[in-house]
Protein backbone atom coordinates (compact mmCIF):
# COMPACT_ATOMS: atom_id res chain seq x y z
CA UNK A 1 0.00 0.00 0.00
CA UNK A 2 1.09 3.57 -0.84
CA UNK A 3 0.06 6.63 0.21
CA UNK A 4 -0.47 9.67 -2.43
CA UNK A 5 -1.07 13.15 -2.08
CA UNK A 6 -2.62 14.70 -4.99
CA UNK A 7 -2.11 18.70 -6.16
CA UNK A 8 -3.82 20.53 -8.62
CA UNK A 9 -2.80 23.24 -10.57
CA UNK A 10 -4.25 26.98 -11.33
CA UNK A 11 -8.09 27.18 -11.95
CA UNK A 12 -8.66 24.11 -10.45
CA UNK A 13 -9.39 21.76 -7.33
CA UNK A 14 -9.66 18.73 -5.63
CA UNK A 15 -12.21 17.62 -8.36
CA UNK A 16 -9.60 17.03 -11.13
CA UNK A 17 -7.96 14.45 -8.90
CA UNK A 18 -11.12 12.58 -7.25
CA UNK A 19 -11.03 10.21 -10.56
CA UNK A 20 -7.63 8.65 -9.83
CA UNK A 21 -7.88 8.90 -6.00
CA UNK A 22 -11.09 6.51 -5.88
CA UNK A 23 -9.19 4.63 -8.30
CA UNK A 24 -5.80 3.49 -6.26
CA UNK A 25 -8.11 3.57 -3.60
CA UNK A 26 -9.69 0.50 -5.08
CA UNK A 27 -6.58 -0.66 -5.28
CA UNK A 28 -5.94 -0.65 -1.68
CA UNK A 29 -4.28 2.43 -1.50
CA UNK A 30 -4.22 5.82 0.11
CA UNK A 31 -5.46 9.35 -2.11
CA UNK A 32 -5.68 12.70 -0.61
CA UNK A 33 -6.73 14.95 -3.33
CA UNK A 34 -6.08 18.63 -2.20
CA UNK A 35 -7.53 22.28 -3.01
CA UNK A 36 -5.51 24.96 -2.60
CA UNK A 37 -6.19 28.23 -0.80
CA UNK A 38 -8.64 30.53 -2.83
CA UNK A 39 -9.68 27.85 -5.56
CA UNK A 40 -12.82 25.85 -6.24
CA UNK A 41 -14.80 24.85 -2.71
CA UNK A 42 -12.03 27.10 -1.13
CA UNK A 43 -12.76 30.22 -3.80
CA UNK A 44 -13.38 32.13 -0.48
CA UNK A 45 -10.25 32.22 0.42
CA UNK A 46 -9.27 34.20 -2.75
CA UNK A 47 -7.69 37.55 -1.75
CA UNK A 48 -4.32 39.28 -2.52
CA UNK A 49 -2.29 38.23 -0.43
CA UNK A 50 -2.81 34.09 -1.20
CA UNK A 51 0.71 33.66 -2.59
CA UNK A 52 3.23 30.49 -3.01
CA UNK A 53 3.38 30.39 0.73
CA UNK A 54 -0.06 30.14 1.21
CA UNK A 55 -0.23 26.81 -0.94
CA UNK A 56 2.73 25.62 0.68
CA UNK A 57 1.05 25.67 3.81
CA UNK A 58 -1.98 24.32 2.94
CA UNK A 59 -0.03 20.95 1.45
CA UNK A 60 2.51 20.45 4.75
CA UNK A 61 -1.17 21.09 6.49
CA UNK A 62 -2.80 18.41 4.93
CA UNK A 63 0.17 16.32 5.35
CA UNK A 64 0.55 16.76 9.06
CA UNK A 65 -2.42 16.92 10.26
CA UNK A 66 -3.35 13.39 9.36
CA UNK A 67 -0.01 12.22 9.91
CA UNK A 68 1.23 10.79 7.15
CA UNK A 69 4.67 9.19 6.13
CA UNK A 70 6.64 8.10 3.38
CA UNK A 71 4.05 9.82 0.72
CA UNK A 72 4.27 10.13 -2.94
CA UNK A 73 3.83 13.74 -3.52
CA UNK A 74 2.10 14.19 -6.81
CA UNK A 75 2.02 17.77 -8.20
CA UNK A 76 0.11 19.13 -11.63
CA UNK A 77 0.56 21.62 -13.58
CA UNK A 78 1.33 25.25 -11.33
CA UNK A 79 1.94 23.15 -8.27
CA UNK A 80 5.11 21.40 -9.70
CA UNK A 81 7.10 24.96 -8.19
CA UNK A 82 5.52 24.29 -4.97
CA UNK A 83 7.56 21.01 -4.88
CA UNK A 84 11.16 22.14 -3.04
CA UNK A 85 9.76 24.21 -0.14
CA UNK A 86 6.83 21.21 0.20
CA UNK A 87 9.38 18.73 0.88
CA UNK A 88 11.79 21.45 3.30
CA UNK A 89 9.47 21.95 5.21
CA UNK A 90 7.47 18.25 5.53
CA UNK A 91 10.86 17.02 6.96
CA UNK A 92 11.16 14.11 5.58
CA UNK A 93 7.18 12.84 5.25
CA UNK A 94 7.91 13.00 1.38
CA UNK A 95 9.72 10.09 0.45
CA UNK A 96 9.04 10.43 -3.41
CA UNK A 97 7.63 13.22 -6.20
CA UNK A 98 5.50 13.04 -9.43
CA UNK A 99 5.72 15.99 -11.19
CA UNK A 100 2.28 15.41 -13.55
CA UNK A 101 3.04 17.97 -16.13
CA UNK A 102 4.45 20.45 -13.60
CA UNK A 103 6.57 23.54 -13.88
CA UNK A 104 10.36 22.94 -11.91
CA UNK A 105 10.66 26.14 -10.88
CA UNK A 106 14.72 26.39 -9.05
CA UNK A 107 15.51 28.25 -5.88
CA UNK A 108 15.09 31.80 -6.14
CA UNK A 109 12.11 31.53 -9.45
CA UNK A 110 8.51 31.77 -9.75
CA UNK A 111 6.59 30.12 -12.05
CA UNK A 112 6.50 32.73 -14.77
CA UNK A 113 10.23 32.59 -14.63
CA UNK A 114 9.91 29.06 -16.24
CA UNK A 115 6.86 29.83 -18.78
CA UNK A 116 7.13 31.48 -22.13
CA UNK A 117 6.82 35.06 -22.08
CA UNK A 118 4.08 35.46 -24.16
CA UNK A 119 2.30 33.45 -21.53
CA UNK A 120 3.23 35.75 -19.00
CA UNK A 121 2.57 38.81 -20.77
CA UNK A 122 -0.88 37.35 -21.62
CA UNK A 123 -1.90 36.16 -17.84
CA UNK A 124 -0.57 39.51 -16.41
CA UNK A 125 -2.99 41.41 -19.06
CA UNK A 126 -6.12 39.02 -18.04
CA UNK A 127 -5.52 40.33 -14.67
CA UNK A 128 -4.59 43.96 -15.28
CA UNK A 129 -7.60 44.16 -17.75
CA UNK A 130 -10.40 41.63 -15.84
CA UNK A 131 -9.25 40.43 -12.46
CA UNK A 132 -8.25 44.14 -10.14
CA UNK A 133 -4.76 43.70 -11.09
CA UNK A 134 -3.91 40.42 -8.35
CA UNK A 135 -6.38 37.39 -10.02
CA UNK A 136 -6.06 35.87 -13.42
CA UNK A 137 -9.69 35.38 -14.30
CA UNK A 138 -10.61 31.78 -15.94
CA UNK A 139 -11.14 31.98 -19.29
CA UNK A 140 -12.67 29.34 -22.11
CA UNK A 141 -9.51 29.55 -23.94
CA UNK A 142 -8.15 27.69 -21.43
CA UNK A 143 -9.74 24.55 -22.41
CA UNK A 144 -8.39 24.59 -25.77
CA UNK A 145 -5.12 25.44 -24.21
CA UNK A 146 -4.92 22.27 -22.21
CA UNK A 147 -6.23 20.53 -25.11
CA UNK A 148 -9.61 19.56 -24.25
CA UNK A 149 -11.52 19.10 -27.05
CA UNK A 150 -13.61 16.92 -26.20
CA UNK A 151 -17.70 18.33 -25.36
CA UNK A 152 -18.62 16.04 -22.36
CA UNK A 153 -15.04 16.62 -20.58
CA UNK A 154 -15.03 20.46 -21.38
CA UNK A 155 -18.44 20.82 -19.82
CA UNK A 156 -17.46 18.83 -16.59
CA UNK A 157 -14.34 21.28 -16.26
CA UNK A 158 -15.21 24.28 -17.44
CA UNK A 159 -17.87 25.30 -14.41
CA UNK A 160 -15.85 24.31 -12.00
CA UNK A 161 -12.85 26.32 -12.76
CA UNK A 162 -12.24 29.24 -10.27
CA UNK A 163 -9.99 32.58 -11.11
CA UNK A 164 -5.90 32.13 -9.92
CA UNK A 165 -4.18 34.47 -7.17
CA UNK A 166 -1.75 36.19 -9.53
CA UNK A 167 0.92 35.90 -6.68
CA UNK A 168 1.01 32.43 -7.12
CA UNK A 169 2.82 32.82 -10.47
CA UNK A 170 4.97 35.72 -9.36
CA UNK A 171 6.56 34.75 -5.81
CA UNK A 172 9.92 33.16 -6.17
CA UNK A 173 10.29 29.68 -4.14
CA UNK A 174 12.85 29.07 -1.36
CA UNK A 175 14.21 25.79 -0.70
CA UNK A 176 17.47 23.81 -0.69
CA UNK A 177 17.99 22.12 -3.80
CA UNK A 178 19.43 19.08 -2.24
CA UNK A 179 15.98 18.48 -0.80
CA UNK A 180 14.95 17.24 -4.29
CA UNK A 181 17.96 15.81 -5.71
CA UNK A 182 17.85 13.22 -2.61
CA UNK A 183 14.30 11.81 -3.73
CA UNK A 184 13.27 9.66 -6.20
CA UNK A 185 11.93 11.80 -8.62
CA UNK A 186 9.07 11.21 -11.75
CA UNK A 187 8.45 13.60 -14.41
CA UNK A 188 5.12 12.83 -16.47
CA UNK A 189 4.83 14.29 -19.91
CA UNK A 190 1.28 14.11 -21.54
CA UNK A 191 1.76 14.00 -25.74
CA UNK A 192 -1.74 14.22 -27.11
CA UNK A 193 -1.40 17.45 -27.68
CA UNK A 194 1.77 18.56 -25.68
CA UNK A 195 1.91 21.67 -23.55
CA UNK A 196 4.73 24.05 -25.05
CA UNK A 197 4.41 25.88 -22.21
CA UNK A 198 6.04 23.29 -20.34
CA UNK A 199 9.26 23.06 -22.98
CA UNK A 200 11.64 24.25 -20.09
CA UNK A 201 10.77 22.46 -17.12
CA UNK A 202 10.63 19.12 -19.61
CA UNK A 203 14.10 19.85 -20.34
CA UNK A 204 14.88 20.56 -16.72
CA UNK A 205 13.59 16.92 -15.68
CA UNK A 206 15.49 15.11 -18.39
CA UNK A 207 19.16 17.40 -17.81
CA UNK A 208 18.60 16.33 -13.73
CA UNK A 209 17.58 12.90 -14.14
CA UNK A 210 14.17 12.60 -13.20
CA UNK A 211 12.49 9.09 -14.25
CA UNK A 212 10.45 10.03 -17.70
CA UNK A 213 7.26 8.52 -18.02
CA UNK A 214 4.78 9.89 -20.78
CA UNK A 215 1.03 9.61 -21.70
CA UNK A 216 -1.24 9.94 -24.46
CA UNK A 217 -3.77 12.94 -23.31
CA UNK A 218 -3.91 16.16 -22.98
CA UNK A 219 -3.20 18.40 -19.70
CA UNK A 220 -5.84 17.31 -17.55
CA UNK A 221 -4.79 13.97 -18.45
CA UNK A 222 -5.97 12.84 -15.07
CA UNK A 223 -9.81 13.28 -15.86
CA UNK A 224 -9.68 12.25 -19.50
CA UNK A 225 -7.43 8.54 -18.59
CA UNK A 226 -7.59 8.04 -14.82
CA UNK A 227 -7.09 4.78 -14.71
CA UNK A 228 -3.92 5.19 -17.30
CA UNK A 229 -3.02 8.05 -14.45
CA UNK A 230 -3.34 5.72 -11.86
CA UNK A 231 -1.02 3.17 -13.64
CA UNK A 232 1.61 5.55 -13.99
CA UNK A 233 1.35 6.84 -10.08
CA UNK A 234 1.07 2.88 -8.86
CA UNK A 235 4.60 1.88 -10.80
């Protein structure tokens, strides 16, 4: 039995992760999916001042408070930069990481330091324009971003997308690197389409030696082949 923790990225929640969960669940092991500060059920919480640290917090939280040891922390999309500080500061609760299509963001960056600049100078005009200048409102080009084409899944993830604290792409990350380079490490590509967004931190996990697994979906891979997902997570 193996115990996962389960991240999503910007826009979205838990939800995009309760597929696989119930699946390795059947399989007799342990899923915590996760929502971050300010997002989906927690959309709340959204304010200014939810940052990287906020989401930090809110994963050593759920790992703490129920106790949990030697986890495989599994991170999507945004949430692959909140990796380093994550395993700082669970002290040694993280025994392995799955970076499911996630930005590696090194000590001292923010995500936007590893995406394309056209995709920062886009998300910082969403929220100068729509979102007060601090949220990146969700927007239907998204979908076809992440390559979701098809009608039923779009209209299960579209509603429950929720607007993005633009702090959390901004704020640089702390950590020691060493913290990662001790773990077994898993990099997940998804080919069907590809992100290019995602070119760097790709090339990051294959120059450091992360284990390169791939699958045939788009970015919410998890939703569209869970139990493929689950495969990958289980070996």
């Amino acid at each position: 039995m193996s115990t996962f923790v389960l991240v999503p990225g910007a826009f979205h929640g838990a939800w995009v992760w309760t597929p696989v969960a119930e699946e390795l669940q059947s399989r007799g092991h342990r899923a915590f999916p996760i929502t971050l500060s300010g997002l989906a059920e927690r959309k709340d919480l959204l304010s200014p001042d939810v940052g990287v640290d906020t989401h930090v917090r809110d994963v050593v939280d759920m790992v703490t408070s129920h106790d949990l040891t030697d986890v495989t922390l599994v991170l999507h999309s945004y949430s692959g930069v909140l990796a380093g500080p994550v395993v700082e500061q669970a002290e040694g609760r993280i025994t392995r990481l799955v970076l499911a299509a996630g930005f590696i963001a090194h000590p001292g960056e923010s995500n936007f330091s590893v995406e394309p600049p056209a995709s920062v100078e886009a998300f910082t005009r969403l929220a100068d324009d729509d979102g007060d200048g601090w949220r990146i409102p969700v927007q239907r080009a998204f979908l076809e971003r992440w390559g979701i084409t098809d009608p039923e899944l779009a209209a299960y993830v579209w509603p429950r997308l929720t607007d993005f604290p633009l702090r959390c792409s901004t704020d640089p990350v702390s950590f020691d690197a060493r913290v990662l380079a001790a773990l077994p490490r898993t990099y997940i590509e998804h080919t069907a389409p590809a992100l290019p967004a995602l070119a760097v931190s790709i090339a990051r996990a294959r120059d450091e030696g992360w284990h390169m697994r791939s699958i045939e979906a788009g970015h919410d891979f998890m939703l569209e082949k869970p139990q493929e997902t689950a495969d990958l997570l289980e070996s």
